[in-house]
Protein backbone atom coordinates (compact mmCIF):
# COMPACT_ATOMS: atom_id res chain seq x y z
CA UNK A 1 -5.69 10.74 16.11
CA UNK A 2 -8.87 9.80 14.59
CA UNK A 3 -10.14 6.14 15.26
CA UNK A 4 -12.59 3.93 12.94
CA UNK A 5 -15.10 4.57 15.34
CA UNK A 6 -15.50 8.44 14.19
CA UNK A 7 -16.26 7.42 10.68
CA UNK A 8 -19.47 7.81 9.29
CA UNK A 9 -20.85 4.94 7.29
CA UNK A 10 -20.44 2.86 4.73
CA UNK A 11 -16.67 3.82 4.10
CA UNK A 12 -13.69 2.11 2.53
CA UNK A 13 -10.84 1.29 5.17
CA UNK A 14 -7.58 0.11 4.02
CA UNK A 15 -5.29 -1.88 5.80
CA UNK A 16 -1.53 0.08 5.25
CA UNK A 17 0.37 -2.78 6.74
CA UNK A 18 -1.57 -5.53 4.76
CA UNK A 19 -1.39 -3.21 1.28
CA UNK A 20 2.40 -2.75 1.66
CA UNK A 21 3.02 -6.61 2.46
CA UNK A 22 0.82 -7.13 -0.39
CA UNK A 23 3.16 -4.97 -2.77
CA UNK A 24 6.14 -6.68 -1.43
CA UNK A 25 5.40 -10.33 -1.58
CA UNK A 26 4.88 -9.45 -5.59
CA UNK A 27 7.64 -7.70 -6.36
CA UNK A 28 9.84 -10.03 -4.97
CA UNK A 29 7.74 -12.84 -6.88
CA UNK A 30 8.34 -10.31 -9.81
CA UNK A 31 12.34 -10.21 -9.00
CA UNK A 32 12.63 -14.16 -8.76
CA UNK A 33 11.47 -15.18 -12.13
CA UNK A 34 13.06 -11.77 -13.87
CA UNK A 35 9.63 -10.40 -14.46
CA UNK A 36 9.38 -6.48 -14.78
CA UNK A 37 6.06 -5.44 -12.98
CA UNK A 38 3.96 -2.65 -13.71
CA UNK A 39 1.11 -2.52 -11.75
CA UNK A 40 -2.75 -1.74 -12.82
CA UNK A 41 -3.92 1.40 -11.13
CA UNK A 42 -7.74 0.34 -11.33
CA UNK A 43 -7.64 -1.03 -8.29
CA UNK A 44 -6.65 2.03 -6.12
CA UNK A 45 -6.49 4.94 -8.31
CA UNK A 46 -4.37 6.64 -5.81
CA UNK A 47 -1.11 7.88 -7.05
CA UNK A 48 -0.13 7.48 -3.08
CA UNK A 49 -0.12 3.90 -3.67
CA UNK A 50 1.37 3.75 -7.35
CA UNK A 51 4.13 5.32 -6.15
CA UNK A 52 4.90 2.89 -2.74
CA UNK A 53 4.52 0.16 -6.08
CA UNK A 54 7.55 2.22 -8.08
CA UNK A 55 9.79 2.41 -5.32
CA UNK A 56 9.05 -1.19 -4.33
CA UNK A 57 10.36 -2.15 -7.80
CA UNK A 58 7.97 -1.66 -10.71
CA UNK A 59 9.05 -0.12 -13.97
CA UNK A 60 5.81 1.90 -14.15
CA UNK A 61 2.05 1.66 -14.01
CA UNK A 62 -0.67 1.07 -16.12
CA UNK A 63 -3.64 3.09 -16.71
CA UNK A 64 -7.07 2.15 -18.59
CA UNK A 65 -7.76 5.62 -19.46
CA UNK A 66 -6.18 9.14 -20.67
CA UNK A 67 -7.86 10.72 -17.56
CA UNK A 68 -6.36 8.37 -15.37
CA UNK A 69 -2.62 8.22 -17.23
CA UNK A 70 -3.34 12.69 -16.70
CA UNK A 71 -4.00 12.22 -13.16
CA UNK A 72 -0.87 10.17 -12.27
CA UNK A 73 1.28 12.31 -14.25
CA UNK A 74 0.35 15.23 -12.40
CA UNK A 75 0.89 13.59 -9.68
CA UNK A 76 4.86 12.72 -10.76
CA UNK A 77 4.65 9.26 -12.10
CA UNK A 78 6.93 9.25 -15.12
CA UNK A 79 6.44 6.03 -16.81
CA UNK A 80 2.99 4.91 -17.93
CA UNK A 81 1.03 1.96 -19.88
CA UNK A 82 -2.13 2.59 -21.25
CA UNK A 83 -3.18 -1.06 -22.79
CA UNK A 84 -6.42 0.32 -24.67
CA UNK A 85 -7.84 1.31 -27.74
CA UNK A 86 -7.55 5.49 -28.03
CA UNK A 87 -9.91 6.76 -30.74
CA UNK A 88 -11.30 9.89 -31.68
CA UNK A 89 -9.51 13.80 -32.05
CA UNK A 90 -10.00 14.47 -28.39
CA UNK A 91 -8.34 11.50 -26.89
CA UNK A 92 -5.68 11.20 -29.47
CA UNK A 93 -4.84 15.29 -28.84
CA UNK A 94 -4.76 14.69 -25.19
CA UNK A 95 -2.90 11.78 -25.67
CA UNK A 96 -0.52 13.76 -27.80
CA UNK A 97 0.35 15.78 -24.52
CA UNK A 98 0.66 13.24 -22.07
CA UNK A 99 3.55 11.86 -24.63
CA UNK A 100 5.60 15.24 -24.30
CA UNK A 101 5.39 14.71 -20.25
CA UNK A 102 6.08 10.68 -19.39
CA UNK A 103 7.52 8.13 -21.24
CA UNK A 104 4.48 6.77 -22.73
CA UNK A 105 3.10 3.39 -24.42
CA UNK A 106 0.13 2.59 -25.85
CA UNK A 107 -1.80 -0.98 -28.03
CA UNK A 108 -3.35 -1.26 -30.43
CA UNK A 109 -5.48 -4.53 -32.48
CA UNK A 110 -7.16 -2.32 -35.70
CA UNK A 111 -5.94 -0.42 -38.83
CA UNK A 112 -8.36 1.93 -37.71
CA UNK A 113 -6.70 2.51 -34.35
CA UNK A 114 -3.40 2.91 -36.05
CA UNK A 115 -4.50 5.27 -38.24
CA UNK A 116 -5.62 7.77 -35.57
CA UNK A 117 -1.86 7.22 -34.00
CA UNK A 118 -0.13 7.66 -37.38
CA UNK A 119 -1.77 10.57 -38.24
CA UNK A 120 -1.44 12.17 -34.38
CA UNK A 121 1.94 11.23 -34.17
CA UNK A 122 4.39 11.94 -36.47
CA UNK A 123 7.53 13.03 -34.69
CA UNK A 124 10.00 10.21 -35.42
CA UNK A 125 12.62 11.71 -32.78
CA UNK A 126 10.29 11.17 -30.61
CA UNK A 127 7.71 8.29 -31.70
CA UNK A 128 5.21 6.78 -29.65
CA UNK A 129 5.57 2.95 -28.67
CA UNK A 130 2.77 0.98 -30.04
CA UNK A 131 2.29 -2.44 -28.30
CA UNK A 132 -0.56 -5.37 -30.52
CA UNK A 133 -2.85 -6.26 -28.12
CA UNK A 134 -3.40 -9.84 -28.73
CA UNK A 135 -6.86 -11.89 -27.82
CA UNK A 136 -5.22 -14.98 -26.23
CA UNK A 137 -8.75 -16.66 -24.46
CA UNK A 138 -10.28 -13.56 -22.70
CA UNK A 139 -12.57 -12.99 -26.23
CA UNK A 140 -12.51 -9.22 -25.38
CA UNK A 141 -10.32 -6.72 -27.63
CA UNK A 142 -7.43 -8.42 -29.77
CA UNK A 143 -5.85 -9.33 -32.82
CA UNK A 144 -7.14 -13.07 -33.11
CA UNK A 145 -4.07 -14.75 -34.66
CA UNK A 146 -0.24 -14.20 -35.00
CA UNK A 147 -0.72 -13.29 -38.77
CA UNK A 148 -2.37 -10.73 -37.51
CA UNK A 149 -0.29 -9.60 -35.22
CA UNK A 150 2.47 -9.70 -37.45
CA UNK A 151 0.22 -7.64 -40.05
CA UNK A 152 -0.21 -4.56 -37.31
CA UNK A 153 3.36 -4.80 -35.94
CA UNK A 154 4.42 -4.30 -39.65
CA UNK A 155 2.05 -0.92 -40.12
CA UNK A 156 3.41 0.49 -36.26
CA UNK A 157 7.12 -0.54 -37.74
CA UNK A 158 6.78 1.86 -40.91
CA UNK A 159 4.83 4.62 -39.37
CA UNK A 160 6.93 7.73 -38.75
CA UNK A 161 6.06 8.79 -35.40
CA UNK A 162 5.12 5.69 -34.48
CA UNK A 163 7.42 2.44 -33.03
CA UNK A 164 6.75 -1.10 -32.26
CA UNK A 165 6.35 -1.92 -28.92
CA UNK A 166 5.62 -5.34 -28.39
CA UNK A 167 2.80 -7.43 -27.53
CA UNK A 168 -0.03 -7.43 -24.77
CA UNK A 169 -2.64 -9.92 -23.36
CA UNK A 170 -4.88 -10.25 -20.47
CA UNK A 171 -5.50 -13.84 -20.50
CA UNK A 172 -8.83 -15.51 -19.35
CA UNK A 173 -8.57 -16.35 -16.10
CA UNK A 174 -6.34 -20.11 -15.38
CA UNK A 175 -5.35 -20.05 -18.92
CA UNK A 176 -2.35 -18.62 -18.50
CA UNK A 177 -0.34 -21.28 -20.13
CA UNK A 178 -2.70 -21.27 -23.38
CA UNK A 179 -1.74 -17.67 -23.40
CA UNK A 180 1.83 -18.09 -23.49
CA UNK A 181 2.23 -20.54 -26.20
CA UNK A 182 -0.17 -17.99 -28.29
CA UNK A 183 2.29 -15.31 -27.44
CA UNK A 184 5.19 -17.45 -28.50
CA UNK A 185 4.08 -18.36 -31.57
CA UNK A 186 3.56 -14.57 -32.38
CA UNK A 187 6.85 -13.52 -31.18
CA UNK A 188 8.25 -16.29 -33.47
CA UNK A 189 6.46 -15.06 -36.60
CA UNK A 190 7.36 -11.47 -35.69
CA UNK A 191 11.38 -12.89 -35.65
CA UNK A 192 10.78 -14.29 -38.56
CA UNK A 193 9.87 -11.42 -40.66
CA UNK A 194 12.71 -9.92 -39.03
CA UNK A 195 11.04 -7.77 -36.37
CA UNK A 196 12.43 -7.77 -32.39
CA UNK A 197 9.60 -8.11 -29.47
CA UNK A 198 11.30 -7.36 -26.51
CA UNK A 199 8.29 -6.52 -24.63
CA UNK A 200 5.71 -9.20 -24.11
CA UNK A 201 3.05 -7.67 -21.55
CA UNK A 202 0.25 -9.98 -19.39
CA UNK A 203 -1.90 -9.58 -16.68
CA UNK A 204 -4.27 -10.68 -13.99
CA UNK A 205 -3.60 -11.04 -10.40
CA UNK A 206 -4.53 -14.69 -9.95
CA UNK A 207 -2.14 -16.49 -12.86
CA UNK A 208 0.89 -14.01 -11.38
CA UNK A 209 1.92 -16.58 -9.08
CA UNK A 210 2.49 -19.06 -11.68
CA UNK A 211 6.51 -19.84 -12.54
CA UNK A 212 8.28 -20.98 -15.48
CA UNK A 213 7.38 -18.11 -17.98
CA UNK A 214 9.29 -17.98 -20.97
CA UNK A 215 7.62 -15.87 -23.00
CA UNK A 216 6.11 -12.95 -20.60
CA UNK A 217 8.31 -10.07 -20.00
CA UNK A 218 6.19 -7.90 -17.44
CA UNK A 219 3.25 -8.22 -15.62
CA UNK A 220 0.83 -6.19 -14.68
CA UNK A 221 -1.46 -7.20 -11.46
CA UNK A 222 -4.00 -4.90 -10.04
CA UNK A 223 -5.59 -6.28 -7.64
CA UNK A 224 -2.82 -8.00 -5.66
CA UNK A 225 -2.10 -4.71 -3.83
CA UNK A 226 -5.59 -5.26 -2.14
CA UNK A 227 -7.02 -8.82 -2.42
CA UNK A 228 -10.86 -9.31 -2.26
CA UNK A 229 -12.86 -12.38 -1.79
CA UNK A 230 -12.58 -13.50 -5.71
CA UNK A 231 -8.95 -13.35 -4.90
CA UNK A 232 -9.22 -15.63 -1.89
CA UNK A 233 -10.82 -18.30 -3.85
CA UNK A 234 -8.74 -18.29 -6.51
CA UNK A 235 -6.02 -19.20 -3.59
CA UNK A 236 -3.75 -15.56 -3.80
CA UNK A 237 -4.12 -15.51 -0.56
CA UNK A 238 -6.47 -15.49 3.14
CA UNK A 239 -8.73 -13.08 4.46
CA UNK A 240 -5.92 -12.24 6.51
CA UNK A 241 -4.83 -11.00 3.41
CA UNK A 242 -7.05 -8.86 2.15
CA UNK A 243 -6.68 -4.99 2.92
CA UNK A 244 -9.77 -3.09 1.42
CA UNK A 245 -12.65 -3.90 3.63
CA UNK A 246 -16.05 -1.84 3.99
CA UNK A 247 -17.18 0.11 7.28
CA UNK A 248 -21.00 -0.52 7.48
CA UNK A 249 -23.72 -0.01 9.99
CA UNK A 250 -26.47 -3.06 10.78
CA UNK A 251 -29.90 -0.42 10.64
CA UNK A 252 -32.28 -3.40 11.06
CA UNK A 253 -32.64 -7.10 12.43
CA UNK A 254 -36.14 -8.10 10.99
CA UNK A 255 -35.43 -11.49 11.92
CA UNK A 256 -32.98 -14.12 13.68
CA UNK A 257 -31.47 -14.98 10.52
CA UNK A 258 -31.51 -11.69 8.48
CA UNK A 259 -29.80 -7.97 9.27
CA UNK A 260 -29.12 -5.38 6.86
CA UNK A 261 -26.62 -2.84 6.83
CA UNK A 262 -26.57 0.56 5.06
CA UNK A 263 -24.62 -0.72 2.28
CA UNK A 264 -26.00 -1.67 -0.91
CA UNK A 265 -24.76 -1.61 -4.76
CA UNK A 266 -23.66 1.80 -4.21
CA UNK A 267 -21.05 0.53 -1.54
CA UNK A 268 -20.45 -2.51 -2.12
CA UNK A 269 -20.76 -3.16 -6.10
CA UNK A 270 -22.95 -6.18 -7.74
CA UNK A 271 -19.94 -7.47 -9.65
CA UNK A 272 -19.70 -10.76 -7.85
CA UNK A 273 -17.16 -12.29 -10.67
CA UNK A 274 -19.22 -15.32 -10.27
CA UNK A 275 -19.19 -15.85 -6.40
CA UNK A 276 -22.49 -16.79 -5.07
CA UNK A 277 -22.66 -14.06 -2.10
CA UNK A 278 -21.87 -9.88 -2.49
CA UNK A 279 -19.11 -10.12 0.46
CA UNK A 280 -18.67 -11.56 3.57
CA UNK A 281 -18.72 -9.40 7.42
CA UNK A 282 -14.77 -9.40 8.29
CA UNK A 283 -14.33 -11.72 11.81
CA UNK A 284 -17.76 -13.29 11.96
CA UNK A 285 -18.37 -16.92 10.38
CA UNK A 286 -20.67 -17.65 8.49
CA UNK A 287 -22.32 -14.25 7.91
CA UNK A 288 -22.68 -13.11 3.88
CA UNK A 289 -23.88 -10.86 2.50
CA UNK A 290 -26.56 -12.41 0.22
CA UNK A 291 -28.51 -9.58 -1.47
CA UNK A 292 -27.75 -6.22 -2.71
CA UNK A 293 -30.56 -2.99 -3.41
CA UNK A 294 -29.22 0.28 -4.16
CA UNK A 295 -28.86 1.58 -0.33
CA UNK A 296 -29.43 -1.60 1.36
CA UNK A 297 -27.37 -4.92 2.10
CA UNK A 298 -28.91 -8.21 3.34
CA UNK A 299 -26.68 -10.17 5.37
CA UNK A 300 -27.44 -13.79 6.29
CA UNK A 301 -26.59 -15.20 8.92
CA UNK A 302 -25.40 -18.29 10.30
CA UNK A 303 -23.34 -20.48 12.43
CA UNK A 304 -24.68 -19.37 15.34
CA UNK A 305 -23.69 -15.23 14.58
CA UNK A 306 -25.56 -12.32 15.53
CA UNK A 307 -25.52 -8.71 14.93
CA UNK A 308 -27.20 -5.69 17.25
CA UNK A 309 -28.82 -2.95 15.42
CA UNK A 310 -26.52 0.08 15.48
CA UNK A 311 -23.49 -2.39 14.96
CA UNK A 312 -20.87 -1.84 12.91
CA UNK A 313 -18.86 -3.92 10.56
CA UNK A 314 -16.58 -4.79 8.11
CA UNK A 315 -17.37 -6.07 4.85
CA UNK A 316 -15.07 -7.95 2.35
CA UNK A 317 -16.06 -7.26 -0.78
CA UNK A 318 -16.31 -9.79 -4.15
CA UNK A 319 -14.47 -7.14 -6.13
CA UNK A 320 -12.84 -4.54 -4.74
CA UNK A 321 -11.91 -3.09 -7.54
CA UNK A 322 -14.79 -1.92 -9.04
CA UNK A 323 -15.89 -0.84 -4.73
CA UNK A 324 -13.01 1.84 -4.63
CA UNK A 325 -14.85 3.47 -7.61
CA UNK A 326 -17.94 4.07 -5.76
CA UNK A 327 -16.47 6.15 -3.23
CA UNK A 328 -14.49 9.84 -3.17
CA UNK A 329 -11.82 8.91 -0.43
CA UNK A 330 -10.61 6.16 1.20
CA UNK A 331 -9.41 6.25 5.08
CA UNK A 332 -5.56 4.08 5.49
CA UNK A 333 -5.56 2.67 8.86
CA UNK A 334 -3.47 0.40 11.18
CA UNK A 335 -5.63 -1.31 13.91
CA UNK A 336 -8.62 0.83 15.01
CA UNK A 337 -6.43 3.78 14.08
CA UNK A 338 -7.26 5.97 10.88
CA UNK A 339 -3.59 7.07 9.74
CA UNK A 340 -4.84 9.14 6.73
CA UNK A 341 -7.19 10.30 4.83
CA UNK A 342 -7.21 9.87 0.73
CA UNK A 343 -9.26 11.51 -1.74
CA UNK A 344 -9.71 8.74 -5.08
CA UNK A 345 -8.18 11.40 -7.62
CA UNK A 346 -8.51 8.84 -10.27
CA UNK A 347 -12.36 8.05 -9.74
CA UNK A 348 -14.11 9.14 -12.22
CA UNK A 349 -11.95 10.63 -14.77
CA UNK A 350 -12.69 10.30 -18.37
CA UNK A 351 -11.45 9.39 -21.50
């Protein structure tokens, strides 16, 4: 069996036993408060690991893109969320397919957006769940107020081929509460008028631990499966934790304080989310990595820690997320041991 020691470097190791804890400890969060989950495949893009998340418990997945939602459904997943904005005759035609193979559900916060689905979809046997996405404090995409949610749900409700899903959020970060009495309010004008929401749809992985919901319905987490150094801070969990960790090699030691590795933004991602290092070396104290070039990663050093040129080491990243898109496979491992091999099928699909 191949070992960590005959990988070249910088490559992506995940812990299995750490991943699949990860999965459990959130569906059976999920379970206690009567939450459906349906996980974000960002993180992982591995249909390998959306499926361990189905037969854990989920409902389905979500996807952020067609190519993506394609990519999974070749792969057998039946039931799957794609909480975005699809414009344009290519997207909506391949979208158009992907409805005749899963069970399918999209959102939606324009006229213009609904007009593409109306006019693509027009089979009311068979119509196409429509969810309003809903801009609750992220200020990203979203209908800004529950009038206007109410206005879209009523155009989805009276489009042939078309049905009304719901509603959807991804909250700002520790404003989950804000969030929910938005969504309330907009399921309660939506009753009003005499339309059902049985689906109420959120996100993120740090506000999933909260309890009490009334309002949310399912979930859907991404980067719990994982964890990453943002994660640790925002108290999900420990380093111990945290299952996605870069394999890098120390190629120079120009000084006590200072070694860097060969990986740089291309391994290891400049999306900090705010955190004043790029990652931290897995095991060592007080050694971050403080500067990123494109092949190149500084790592500082402190507390007494020292490195050897020809080294290598592990690297928890800021956002691991957006590091298992930099790389074509990923290598599962338990210990020193590498258990499998995964090509990242999802990377870099478009649409």
């Amino acid at each position: 069996m191949q070992g960590i020691d005959d990988l070249d470097t910088p490559a992506i190791l995940i812990d299995a036993t750490r991943a699949e804890a990860n999965i459990a400890r959130a569906q059976a969060h999920a379970d206690r408060h009567g939450l459906k989950l349906r996980p974000h495949i960002k993180t992982h893009k591995l249909p390998y690991w959306a499926k361990k998340q189905v037969a854990a418990g989920a409902v389905g997945i979500t996807c952020q893109k067609i190519g993506e939602a394609e990519v999974m459904a070749d792969a057998g997943l039946s039931d799957i969320f794609l909480p975005y904005n699809i414009l344009g005759r290519a997207k909506l035609e391949r979208l158009k397919a992907l409805h005749g193979r899963v069970t399918l559900s999209v959102t939606s916060d324009s006229h213009e957006t609904l007009e593409g689905l109306a006019a693509t979809f027009t089979d009311a046997g068979h119509p196409l769940p429509v969810l309003v996405e809903c801009d609750t404090g992220m200020r990203r995409c979203g209908v800004q107020s529950a009038a206007e949610a109410l206005a879209l749900a009523k155009v989805i409700d009276q489009a042939k081929g078309l049905t009304f899903g719901g509603l959807m959020t991804y909250p700002a970060a520790g404003r989950a509460a804000e969030a929910e009495a938005w969504l309330r309010d907009a399921k309660q004008a939506l009753a009003a008028s005499g339309l059902e929401c049985l689906r109420i749809s959120s996100g993120g992985t740090p506000d999933m631990w909260r309890s009490g919901e009334d309002v949310v319905t399912e979930y859907r987490p991404g980067t719990y499966i994982y964890l990453d150094r943002y994660q640790v801070a925002k108290g999900v969990g420990t380093l111990d934790d945290c299952a996605l960790t870069v394999l890098a090699t120390v190629v120079s030691h120009p000084t006590p304080a200072r070694a860097i590795l060969d990986s740089g933004s291309k391994a290891l991602s400049s999306d900090t989310l705010g955190l004043p290092e790029f990652g931290e070396l897995l095991g060592m104290p007080g050694a971050r990595v403080t500067g990123l070039s494109e092949e190149h990663g500084t790592v500082t050093l402190g507390n007494g820690a020292s490195l050897r040129i020809g080294e290598r080491v592990r690297v928890v990243p800021d956002h691991c997320c957006v590091v298992t898109n930099l790389f074509d496979q990923v290598h599962l491992i338990d210990g020193d041991k590498v258990l499998e091999t995964l090509p990242v099928v999802a990377r870099g699909r478009m649409g």
